[in-house]
C-alpha atoms as a PDB file:
ATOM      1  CA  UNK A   1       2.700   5.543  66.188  1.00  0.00           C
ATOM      2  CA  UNK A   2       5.163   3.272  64.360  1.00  0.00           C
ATOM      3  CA  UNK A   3       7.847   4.119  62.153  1.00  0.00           C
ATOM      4  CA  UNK A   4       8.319   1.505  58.948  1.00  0.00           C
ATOM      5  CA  UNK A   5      11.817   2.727  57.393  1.00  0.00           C
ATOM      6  CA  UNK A   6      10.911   6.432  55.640  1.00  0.00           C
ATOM      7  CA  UNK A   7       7.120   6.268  56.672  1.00  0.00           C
ATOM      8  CA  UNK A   8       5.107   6.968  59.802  1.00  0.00           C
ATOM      9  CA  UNK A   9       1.757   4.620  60.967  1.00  0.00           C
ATOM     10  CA  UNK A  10      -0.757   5.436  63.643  1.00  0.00           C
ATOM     11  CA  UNK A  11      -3.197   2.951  64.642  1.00  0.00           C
ATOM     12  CA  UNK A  12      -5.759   3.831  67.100  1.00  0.00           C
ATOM     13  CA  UNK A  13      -7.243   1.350  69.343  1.00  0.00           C
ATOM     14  CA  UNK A  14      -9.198   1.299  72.923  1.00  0.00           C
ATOM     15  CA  UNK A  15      -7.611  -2.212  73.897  1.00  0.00           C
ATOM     16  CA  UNK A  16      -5.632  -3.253  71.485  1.00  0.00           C
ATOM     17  CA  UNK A  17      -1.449  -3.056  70.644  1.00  0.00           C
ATOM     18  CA  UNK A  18      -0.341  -3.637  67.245  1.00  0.00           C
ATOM     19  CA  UNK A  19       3.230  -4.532  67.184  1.00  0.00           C
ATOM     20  CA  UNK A  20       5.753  -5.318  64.410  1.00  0.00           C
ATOM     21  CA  UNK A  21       6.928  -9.022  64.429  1.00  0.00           C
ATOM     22  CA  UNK A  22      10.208  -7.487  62.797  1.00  0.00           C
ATOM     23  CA  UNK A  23      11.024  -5.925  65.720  1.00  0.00           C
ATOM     24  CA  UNK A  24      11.133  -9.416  67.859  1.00  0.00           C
ATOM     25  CA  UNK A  25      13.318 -11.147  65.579  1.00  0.00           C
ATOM     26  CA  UNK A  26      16.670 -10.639  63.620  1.00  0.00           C
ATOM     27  CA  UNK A  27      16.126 -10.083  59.626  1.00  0.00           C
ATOM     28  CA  UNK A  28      15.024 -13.023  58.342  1.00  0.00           C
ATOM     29  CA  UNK A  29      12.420 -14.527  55.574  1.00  0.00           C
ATOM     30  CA  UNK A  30       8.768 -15.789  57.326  1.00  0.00           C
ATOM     31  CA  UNK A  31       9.917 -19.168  56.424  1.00  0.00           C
ATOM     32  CA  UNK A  32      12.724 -19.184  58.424  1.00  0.00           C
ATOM     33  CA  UNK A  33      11.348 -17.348  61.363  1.00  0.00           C
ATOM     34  CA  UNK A  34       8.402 -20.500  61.321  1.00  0.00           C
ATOM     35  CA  UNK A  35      11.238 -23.022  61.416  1.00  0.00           C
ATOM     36  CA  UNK A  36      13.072 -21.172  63.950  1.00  0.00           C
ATOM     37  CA  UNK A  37      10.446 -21.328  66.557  1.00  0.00           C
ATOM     38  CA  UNK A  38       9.009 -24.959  65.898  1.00  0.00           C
ATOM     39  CA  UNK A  39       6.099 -24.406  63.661  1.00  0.00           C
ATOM     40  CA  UNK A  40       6.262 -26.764  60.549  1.00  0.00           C
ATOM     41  CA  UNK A  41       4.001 -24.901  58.255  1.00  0.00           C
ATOM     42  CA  UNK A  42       5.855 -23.176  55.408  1.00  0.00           C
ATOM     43  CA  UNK A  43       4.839 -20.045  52.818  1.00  0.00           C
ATOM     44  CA  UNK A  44       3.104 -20.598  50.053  1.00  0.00           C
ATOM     45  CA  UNK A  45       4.233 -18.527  46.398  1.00  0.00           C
ATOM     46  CA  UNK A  46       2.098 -16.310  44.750  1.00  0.00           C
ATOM     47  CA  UNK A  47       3.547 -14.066  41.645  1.00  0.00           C
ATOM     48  CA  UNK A  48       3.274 -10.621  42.510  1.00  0.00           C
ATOM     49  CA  UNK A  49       4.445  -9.394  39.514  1.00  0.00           C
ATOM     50  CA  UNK A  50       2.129 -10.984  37.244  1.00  0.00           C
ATOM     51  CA  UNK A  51      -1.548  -9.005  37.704  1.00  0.00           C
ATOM     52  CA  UNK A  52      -1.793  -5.224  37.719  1.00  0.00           C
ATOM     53  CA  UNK A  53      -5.811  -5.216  39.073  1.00  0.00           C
ATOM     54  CA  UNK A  54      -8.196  -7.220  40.807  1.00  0.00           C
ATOM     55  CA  UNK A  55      -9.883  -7.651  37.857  1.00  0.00           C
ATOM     56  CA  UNK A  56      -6.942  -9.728  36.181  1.00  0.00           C
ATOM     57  CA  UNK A  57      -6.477 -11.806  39.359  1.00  0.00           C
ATOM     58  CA  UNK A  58     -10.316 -12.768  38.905  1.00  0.00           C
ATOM     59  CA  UNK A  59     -10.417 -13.444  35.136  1.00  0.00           C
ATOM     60  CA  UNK A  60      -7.453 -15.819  35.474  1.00  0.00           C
ATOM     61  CA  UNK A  61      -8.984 -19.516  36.018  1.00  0.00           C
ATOM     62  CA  UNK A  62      -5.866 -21.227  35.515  1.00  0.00           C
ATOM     63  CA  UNK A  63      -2.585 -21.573  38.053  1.00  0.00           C
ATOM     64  CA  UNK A  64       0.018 -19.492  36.231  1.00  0.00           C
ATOM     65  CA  UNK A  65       3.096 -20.962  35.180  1.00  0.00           C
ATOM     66  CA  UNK A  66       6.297 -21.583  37.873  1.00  0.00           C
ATOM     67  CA  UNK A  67       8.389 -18.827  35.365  1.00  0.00           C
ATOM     68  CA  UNK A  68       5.410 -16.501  36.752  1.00  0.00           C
ATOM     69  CA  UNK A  69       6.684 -17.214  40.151  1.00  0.00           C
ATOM     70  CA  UNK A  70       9.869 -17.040  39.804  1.00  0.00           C
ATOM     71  CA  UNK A  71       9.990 -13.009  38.636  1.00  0.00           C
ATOM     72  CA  UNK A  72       9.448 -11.839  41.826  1.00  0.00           C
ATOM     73  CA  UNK A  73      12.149 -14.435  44.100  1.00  0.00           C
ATOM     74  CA  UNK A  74      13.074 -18.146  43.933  1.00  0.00           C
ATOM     75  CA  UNK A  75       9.951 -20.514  44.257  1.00  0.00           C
ATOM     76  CA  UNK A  76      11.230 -24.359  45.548  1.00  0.00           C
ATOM     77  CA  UNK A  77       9.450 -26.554  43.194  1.00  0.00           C
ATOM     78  CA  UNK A  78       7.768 -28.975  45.201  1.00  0.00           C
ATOM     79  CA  UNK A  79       6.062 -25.970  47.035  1.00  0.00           C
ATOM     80  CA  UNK A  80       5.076 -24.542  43.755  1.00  0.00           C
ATOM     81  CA  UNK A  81       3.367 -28.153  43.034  1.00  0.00           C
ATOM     82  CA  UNK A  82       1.606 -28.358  46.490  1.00  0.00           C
ATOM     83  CA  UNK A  83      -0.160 -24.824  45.635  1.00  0.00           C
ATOM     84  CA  UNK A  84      -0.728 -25.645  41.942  1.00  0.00           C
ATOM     85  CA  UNK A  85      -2.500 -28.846  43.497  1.00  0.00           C
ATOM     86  CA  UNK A  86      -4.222 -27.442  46.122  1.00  0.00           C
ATOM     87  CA  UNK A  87      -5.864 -24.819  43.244  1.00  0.00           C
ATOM     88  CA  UNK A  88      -7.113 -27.202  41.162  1.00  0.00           C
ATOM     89  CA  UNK A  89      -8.764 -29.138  43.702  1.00  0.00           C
ATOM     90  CA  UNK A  90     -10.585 -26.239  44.888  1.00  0.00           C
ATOM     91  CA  UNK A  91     -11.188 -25.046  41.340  1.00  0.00           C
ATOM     92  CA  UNK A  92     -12.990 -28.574  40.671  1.00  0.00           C
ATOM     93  CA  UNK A  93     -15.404 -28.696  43.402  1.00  0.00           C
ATOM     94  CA  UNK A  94     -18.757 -28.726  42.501  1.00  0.00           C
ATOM     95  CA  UNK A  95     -21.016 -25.380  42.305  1.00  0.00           C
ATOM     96  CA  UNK A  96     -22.524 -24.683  46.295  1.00  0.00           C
ATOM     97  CA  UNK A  97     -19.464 -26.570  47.614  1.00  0.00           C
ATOM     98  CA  UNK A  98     -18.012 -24.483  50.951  1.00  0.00           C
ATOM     99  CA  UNK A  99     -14.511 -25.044  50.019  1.00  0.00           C
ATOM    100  CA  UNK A 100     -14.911 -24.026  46.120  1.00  0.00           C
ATOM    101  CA  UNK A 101     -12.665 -21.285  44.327  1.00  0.00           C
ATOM    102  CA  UNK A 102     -13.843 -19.572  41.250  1.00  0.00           C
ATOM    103  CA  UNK A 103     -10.947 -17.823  40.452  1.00  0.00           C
ATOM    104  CA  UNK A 104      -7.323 -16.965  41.493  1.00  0.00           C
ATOM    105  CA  UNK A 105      -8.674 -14.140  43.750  1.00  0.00           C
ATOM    106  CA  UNK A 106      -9.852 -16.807  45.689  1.00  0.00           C
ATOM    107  CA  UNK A 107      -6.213 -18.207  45.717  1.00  0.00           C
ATOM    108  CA  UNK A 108      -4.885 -14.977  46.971  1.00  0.00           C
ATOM    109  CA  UNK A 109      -7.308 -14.887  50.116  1.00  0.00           C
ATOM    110  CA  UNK A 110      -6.147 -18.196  51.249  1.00  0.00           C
ATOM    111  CA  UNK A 111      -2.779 -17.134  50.544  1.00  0.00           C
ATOM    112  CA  UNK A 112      -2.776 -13.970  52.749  1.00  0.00           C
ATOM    113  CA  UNK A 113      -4.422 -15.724  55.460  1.00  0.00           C
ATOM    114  CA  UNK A 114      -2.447 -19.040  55.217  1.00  0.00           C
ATOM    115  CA  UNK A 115       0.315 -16.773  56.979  1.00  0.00           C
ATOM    116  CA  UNK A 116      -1.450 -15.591  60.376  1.00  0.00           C
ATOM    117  CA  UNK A 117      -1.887 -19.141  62.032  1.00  0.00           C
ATOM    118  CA  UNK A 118       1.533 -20.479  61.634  1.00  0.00           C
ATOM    119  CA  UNK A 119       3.222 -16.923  62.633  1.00  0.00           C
ATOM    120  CA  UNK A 120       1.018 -16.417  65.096  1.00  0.00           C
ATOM    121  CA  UNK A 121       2.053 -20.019  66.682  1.00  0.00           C
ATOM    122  CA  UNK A 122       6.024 -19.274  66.294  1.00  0.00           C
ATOM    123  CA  UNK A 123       5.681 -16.219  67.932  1.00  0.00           C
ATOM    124  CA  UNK A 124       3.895 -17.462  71.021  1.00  0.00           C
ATOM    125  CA  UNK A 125       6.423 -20.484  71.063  1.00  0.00           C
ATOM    126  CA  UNK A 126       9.339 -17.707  70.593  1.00  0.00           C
ATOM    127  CA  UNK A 127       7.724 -15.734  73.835  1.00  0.00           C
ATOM    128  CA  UNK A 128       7.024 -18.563  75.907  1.00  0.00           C
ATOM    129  CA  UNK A 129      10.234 -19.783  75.719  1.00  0.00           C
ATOM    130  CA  UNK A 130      11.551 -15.851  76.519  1.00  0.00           C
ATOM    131  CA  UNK A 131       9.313 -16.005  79.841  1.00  0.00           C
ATOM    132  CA  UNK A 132      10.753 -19.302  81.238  1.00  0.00           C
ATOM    133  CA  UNK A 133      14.364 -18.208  80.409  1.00  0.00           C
ATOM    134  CA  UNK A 134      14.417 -14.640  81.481  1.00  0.00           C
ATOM    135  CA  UNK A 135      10.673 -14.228  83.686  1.00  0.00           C
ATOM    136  CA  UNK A 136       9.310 -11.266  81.745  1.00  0.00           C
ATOM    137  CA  UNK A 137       6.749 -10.990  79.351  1.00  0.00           C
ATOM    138  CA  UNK A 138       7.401 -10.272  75.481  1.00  0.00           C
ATOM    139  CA  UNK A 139       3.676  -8.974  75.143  1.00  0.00           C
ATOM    140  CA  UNK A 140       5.336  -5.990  77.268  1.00  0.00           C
ATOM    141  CA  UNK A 141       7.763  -4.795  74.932  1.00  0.00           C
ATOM    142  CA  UNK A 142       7.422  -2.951  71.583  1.00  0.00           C
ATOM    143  CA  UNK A 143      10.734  -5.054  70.353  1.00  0.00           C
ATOM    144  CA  UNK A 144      14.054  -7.103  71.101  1.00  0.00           C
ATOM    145  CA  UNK A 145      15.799  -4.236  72.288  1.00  0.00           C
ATOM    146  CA  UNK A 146      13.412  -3.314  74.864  1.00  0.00           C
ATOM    147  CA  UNK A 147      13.416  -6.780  75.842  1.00  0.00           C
ATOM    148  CA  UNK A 148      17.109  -6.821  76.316  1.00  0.00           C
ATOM    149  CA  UNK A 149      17.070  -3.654  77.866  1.00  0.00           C
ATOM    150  CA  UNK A 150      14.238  -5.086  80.672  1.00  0.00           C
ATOM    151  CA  UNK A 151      15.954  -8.851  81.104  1.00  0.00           C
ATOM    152  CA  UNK A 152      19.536  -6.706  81.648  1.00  0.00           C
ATOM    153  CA  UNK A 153      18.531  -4.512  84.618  1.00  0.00           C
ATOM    154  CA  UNK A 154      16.403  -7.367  86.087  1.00  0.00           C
ATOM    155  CA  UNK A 155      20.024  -9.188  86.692  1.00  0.00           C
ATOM    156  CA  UNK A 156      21.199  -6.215  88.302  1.00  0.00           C
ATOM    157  CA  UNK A 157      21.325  -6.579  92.222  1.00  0.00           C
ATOM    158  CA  UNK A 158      19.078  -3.747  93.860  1.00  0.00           C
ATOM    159  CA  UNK A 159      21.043  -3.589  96.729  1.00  0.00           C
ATOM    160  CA  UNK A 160      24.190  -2.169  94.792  1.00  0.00           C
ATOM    161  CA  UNK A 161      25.595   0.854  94.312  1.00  0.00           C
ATOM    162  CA  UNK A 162      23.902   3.099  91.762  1.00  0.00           C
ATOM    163  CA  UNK A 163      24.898   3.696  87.747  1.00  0.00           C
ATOM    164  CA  UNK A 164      26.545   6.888  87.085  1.00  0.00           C
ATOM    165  CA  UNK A 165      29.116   7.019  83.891  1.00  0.00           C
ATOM    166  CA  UNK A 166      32.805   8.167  84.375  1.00  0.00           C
ATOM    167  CA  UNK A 167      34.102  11.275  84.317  1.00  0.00           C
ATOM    168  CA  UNK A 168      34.724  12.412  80.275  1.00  0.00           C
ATOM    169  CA  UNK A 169      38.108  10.893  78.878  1.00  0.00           C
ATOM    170  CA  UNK A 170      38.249   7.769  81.553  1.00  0.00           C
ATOM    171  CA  UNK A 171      40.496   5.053  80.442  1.00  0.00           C
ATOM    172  CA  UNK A 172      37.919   3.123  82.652  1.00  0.00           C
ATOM    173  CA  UNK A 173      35.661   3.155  79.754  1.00  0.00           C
ATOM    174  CA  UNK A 174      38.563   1.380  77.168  1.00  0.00           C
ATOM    175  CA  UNK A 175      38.758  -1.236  79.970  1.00  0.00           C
ATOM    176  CA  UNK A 176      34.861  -1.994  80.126  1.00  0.00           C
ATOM    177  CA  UNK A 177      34.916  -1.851  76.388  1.00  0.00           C
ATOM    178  CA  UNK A 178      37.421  -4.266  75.588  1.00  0.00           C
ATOM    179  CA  UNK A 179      35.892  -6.636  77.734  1.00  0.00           C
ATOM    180  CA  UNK A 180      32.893  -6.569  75.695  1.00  0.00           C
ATOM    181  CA  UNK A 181      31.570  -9.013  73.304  1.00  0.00           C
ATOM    182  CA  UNK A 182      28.416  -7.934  71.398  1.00  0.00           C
ATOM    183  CA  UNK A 183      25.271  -7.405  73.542  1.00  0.00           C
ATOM    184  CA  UNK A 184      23.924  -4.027  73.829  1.00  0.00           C
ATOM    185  CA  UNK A 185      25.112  -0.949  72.379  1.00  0.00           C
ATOM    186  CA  UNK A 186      24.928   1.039  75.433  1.00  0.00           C
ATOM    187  CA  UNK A 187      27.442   1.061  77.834  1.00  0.00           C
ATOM    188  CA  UNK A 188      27.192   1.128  81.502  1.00  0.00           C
ATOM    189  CA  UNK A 189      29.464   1.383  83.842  1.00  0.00           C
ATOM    190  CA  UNK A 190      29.683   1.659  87.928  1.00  0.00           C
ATOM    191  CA  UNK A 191      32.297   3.011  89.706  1.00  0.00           C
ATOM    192  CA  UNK A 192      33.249   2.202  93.245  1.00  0.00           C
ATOM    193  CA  UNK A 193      35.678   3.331  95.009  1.00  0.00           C
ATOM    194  CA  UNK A 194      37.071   3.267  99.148  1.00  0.00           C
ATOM    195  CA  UNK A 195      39.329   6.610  98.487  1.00  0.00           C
ATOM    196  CA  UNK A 196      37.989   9.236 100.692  1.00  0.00           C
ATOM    197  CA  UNK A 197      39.927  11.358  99.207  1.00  0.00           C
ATOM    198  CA  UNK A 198      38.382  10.708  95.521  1.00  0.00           C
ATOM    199  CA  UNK A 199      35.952  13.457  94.416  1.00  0.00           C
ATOM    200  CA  UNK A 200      32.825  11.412  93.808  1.00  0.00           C
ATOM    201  CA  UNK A 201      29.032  11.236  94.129  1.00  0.00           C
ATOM    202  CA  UNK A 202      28.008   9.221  97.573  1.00  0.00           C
ATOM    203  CA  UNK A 203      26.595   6.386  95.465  1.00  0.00           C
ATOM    204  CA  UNK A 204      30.094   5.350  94.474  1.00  0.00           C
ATOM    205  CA  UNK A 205      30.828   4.898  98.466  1.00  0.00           C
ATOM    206  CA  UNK A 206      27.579   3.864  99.596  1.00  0.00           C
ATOM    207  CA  UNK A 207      25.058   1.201  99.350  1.00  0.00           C
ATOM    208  CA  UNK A 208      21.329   2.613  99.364  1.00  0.00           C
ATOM    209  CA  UNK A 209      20.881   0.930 102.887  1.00  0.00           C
ATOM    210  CA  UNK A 210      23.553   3.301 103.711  1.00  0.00           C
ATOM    211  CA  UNK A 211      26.648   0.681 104.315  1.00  0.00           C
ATOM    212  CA  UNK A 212      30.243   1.514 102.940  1.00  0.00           C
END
């Protein structure tokens, strides 16, 4: 089950995870995210706006104007020239040829798909690198914050004292708060003391091997 902002998603699967790239990366455009993790391929445009059916995106034989494009968001020029291109080559193949497009539903296949290689490269470079810096595996998690949440208490030493918070209205917690810069929302916070005389749980005295 996956929530995507006001609506709900269940995908049902014996052996397979679908997972939201959103969640593994700050906002950001797809071409961004390529360039971010090392994979030179860049999106192509295609003008939303323009066709209300299937049938319109099939009738249309001719690559629509750049104005078309730029309705829906910016389209850089020279990208807008490389798909224009790459149309009318296809468009002029000869009739049987494997490669040939008969329309600009043709365009819009190549155009949805033109996306999964490249991502799916940035995203294995992006967890790859997350493995050899931190030793746990992305594939794991359903997001960053798990992640983060995973790579934190792997740091933490096993043979310390446990976590407990502090009793409500601490000034310990203003002092562990101002000595934090971003990271994760929670906060924890140990407490250790050698006052016998301090009413606290044994954790805060004892290591789990049982030393003071």
């Amino acid at each position: 089950m996956l929530k995507r902002h006001n609506r709900y998603i269940s995908i049902k699967a014996e052996r397979l995870y679908f997972k939201d790239l959103i969640l593994f990366t700050c906002p950001m455009s797809l071409d961004k995210y390529l360039k971010t993790w090392g994979c030179n391929n860049h999106k192509l445009c295609f003008p939303y706006s323009l066709f209300q059916s299937i049938e319109e995106m099939r009738n249309c034989k001719v690559f629509p104007a750049i104005d078309k494009f730029k309705e829906d968001k910016d389209v850089e020029i020279d990208v807008y020239e490389e798909c224009k291109a790459l149309f009318e080559k296809r468009m002029s193949l000869p009739e049987g040829h494997v490669d040939k497009w008969y329309n600009f539903g043709d365009y819009l296949k190549h155009y949805n798909l033109s996306d999964v290689i490249p991502t799916a490269k940035a995203l294995q470079n992006q967890f790859e690198l997350f493995e050899d810096e931190f030793e746990l595996c992305s594939y794991q998690c359903m997001g960053l914050p798990q992640f983060g949440r995973k790579a934190m208490y792997k740091m933490y030493d096993p043979k310390a004292p446990a976590i407990f918070t502090f009793n409500e209205g601490s000034t310990a917690t203003k002092v562990f708060r101002n000595q934090i810069v971003g990271g994760l929302v929670n906060l924890y916070k140990r407490h250790v003391t050698l006052d016998e005389s301090e009413d606290v749980p044994a954790a805060a005295r004892y290591n789990k091997n049982g030393m003071f």
